[in-house]
N, C-alpha and C. Protein backbone atom coordinates (compact mmCIF):
# COMPACT_ATOMS: atom_id res chain seq x y z
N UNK A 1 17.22 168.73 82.46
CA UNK A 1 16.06 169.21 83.17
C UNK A 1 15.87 170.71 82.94
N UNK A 2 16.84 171.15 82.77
CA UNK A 2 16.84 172.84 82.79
C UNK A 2 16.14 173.42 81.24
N UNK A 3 16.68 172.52 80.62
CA UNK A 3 16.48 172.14 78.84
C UNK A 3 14.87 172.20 79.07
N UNK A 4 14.46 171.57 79.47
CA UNK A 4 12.60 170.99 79.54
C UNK A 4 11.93 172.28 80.22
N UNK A 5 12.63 172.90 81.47
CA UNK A 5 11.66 174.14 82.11
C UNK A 5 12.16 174.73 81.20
N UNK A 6 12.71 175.33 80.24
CA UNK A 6 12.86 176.97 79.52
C UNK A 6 11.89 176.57 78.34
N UNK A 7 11.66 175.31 77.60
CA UNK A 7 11.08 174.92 76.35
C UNK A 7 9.18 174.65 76.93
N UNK A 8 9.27 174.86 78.36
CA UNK A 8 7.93 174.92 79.02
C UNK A 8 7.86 176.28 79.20
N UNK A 9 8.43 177.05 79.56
CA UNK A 9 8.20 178.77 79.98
C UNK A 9 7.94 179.18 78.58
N UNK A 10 9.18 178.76 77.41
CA UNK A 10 9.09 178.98 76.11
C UNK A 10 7.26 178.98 75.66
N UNK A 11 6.92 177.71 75.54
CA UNK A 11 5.74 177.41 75.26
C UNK A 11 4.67 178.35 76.20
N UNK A 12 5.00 178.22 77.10
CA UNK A 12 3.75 178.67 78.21
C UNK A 12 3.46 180.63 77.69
N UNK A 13 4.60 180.96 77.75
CA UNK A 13 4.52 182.63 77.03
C UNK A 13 3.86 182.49 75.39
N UNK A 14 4.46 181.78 74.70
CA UNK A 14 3.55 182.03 73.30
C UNK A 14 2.24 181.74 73.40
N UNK A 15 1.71 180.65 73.88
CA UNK A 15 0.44 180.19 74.53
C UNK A 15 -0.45 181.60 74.87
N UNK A 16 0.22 182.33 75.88
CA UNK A 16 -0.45 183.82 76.32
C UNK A 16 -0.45 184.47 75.33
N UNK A 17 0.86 185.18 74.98
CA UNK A 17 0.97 186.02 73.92
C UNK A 17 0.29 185.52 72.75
N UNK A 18 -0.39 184.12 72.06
CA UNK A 18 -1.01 184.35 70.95
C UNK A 18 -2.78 184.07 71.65
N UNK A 19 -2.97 184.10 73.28
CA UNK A 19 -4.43 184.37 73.37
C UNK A 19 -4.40 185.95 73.61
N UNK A 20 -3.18 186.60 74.10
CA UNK A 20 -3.41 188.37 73.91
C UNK A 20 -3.60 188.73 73.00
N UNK A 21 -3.55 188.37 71.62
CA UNK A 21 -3.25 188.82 70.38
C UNK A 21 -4.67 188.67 69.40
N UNK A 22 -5.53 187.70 69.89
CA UNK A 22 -6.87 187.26 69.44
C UNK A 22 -7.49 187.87 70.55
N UNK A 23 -7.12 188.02 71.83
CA UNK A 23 -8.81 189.10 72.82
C UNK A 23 -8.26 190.51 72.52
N UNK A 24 -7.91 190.77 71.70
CA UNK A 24 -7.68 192.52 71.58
C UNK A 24 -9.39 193.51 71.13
N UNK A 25 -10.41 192.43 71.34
CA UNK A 25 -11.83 193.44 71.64
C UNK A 25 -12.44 194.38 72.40
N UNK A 26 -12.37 195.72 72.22
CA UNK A 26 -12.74 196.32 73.62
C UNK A 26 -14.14 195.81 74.40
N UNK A 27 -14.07 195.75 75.47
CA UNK A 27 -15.06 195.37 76.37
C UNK A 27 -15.03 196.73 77.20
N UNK A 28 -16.65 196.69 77.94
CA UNK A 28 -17.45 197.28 78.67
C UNK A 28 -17.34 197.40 79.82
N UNK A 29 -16.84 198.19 80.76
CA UNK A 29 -16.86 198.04 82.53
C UNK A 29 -17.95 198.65 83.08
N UNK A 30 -18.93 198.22 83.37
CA UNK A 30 -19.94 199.27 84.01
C UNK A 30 -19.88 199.09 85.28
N UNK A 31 -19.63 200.55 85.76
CA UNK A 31 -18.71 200.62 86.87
C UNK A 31 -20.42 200.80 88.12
N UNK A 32 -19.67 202.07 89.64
CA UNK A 32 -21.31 202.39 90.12
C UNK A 32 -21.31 203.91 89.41
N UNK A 33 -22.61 204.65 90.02
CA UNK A 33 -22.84 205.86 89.61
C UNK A 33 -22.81 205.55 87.85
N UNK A 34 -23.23 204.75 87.01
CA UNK A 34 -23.60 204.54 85.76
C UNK A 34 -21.97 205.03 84.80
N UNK A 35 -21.08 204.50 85.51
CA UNK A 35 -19.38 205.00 85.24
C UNK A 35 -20.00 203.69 84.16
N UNK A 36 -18.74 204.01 82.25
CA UNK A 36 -18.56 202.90 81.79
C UNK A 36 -17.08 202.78 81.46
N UNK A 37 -16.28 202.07 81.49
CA UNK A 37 -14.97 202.31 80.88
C UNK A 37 -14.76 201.25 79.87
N UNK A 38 -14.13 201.31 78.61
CA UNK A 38 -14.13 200.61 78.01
C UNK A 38 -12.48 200.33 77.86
N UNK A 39 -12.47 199.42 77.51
CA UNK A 39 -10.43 198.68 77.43
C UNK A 39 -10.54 197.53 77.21
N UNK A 40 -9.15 197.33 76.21
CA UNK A 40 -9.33 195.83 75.67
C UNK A 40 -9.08 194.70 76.65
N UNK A 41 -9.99 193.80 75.95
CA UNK A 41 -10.32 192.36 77.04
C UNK A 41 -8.80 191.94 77.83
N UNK A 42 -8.11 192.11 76.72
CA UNK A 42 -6.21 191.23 77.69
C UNK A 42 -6.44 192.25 78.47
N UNK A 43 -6.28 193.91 78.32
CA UNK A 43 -6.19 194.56 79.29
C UNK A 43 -6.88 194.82 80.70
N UNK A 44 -8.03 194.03 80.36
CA UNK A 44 -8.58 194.02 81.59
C UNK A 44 -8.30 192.98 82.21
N UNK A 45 -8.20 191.73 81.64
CA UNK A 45 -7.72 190.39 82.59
C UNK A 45 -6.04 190.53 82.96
N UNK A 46 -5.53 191.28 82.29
CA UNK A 46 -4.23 191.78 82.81
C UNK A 46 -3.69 192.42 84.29
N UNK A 47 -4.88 193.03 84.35
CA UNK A 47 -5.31 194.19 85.47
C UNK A 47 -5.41 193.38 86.89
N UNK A 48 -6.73 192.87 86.08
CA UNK A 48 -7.23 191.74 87.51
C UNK A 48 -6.35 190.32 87.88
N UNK A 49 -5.89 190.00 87.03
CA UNK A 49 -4.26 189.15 87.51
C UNK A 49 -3.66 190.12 88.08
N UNK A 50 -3.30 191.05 87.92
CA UNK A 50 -1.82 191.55 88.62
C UNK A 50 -2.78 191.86 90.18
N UNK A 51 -4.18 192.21 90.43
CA UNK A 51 -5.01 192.52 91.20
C UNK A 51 -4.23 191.33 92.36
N UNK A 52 -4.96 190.67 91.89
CA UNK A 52 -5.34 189.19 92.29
C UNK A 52 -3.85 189.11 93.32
N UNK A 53 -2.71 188.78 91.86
CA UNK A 53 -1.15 188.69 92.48
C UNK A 53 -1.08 189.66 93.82
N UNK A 54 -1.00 190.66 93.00
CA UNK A 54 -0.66 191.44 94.30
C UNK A 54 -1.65 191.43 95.97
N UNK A 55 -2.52 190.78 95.70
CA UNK A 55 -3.62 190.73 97.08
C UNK A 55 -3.34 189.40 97.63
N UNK A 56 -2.89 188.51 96.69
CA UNK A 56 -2.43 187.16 97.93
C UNK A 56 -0.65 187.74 98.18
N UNK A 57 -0.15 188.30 97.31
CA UNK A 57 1.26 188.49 98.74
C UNK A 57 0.78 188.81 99.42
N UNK A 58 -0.24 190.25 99.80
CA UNK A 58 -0.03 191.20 100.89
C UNK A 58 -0.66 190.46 101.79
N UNK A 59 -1.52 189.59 101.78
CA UNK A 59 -2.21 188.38 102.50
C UNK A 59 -1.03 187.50 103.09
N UNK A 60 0.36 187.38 102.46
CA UNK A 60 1.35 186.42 103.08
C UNK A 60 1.98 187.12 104.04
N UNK A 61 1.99 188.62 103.90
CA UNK A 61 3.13 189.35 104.19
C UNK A 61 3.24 188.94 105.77
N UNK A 62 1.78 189.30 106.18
CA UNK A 62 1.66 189.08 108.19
C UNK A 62 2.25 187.84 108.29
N UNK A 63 2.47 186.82 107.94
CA UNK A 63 2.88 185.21 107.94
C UNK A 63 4.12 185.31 108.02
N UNK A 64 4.75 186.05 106.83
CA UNK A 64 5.96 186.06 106.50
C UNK A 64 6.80 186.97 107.45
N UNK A 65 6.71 188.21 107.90
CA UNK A 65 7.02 188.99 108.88
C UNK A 65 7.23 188.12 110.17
N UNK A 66 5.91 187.32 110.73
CA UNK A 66 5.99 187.03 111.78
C UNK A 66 7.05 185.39 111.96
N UNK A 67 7.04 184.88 111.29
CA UNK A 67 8.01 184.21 111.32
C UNK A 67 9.52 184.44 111.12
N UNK A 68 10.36 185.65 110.04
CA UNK A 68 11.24 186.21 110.54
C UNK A 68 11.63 186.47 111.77
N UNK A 69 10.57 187.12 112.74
CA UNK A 69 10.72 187.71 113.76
C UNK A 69 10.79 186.27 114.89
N UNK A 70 9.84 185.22 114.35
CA UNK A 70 10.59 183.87 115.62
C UNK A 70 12.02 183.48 114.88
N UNK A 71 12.63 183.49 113.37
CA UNK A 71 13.61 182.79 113.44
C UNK A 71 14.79 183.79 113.94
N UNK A 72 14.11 184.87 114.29
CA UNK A 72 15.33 185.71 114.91
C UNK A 72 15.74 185.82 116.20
N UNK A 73 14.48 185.38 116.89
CA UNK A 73 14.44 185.08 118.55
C UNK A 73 15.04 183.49 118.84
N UNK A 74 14.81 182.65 117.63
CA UNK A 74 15.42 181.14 118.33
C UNK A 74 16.78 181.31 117.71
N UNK A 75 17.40 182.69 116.69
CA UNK A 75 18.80 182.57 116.82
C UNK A 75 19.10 183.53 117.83
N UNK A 76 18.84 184.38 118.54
CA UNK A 76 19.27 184.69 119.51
C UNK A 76 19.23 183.91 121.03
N UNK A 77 18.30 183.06 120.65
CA UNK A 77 18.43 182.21 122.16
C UNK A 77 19.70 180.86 121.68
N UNK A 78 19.57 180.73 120.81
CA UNK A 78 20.75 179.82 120.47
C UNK A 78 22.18 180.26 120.10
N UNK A 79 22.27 181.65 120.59
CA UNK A 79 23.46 182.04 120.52
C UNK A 79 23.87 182.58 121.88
N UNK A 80 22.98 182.96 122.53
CA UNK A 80 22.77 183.18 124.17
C UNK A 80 23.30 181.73 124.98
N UNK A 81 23.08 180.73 124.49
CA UNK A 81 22.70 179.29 125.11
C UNK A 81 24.47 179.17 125.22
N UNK A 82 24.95 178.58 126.23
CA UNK A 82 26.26 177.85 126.70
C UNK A 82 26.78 176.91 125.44
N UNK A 83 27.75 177.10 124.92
CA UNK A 83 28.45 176.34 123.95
C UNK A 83 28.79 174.74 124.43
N UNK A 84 28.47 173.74 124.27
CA UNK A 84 28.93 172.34 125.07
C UNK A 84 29.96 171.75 123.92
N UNK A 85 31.55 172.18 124.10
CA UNK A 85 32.19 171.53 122.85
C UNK A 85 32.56 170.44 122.94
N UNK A 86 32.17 169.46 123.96
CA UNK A 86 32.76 168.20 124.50
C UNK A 86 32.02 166.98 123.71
N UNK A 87 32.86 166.41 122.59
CA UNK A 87 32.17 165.62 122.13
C UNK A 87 31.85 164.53 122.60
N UNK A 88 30.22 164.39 122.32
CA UNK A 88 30.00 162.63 123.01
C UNK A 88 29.18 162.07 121.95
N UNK A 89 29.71 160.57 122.35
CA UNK A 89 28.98 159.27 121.40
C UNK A 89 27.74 159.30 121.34
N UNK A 90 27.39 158.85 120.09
CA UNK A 90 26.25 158.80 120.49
C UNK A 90 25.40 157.70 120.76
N UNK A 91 24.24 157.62 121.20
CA UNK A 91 23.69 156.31 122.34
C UNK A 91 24.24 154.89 121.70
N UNK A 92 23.74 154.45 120.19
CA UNK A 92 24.45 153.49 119.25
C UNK A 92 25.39 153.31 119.42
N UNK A 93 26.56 153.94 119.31
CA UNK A 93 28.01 153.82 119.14
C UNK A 93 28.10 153.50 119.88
N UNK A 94 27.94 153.70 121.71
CA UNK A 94 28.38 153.43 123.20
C UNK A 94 27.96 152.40 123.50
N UNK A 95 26.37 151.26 122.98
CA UNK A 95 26.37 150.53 123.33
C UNK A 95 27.33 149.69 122.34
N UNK A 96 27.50 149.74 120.76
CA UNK A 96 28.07 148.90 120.42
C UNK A 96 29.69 148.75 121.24
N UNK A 97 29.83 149.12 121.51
CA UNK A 97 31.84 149.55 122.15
C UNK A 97 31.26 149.00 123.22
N UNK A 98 30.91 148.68 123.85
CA UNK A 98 30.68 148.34 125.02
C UNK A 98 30.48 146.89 125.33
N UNK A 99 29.71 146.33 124.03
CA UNK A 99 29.68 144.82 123.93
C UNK A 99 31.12 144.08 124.09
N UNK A 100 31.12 143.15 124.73
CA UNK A 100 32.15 142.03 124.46
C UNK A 100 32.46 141.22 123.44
N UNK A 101 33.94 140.93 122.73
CA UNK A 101 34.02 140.65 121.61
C UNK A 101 34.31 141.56 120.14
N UNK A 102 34.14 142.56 120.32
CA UNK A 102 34.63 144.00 119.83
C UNK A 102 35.61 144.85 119.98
């Protein structure tokens, strides 16, 4: 299995690297205030991927923060909580033991 994801990453990078290698055309940004910048096409879809990437983490981050912060409160209430080390059966087991003939 491990064999199949690296010969897929393998593939999946040359795949990019030979469409970076054919958009190397500069393209046009017309920005506001009549701004133009020009930079090659990978470089601009380069840009706006990493854009992109980086704007859905920071979109997870509040999610992600705030759930740290409950799994840190239900381990402190579960470490607060009375230890019960007394083992008991459980409901199954007690009725089977309990039947006659066993």
């Amino acid at each position: 299995m491990r064999v199949l994801a690296w010969i897929l990453r393998i593939t999946l990078f040359l795949a990019l690297f030979l469409f970076a290698l054919k958009n190397t055309d500069s393209v046009s940004l017309r920005l506001y205030f009549d701004q133009v910048w020009q930079a090659p096409l990978i470089l601009v879809l380069l840009v706006f991927f990493a854009a992109g990437a980086a704007m859905g983490v920071l979109a997870t981050l509040a999610t992600v923060f705030r759930q740290r912060r409950e799994i840190g409160r239900l381990r402190r209430e579960l470490g607060a909580r009375p230890r019960d080390d007394s083992p008991q059966p459980p409901a199954a087991d007690a009725d089977l033991s309990a039947r006659p003939g066993r």
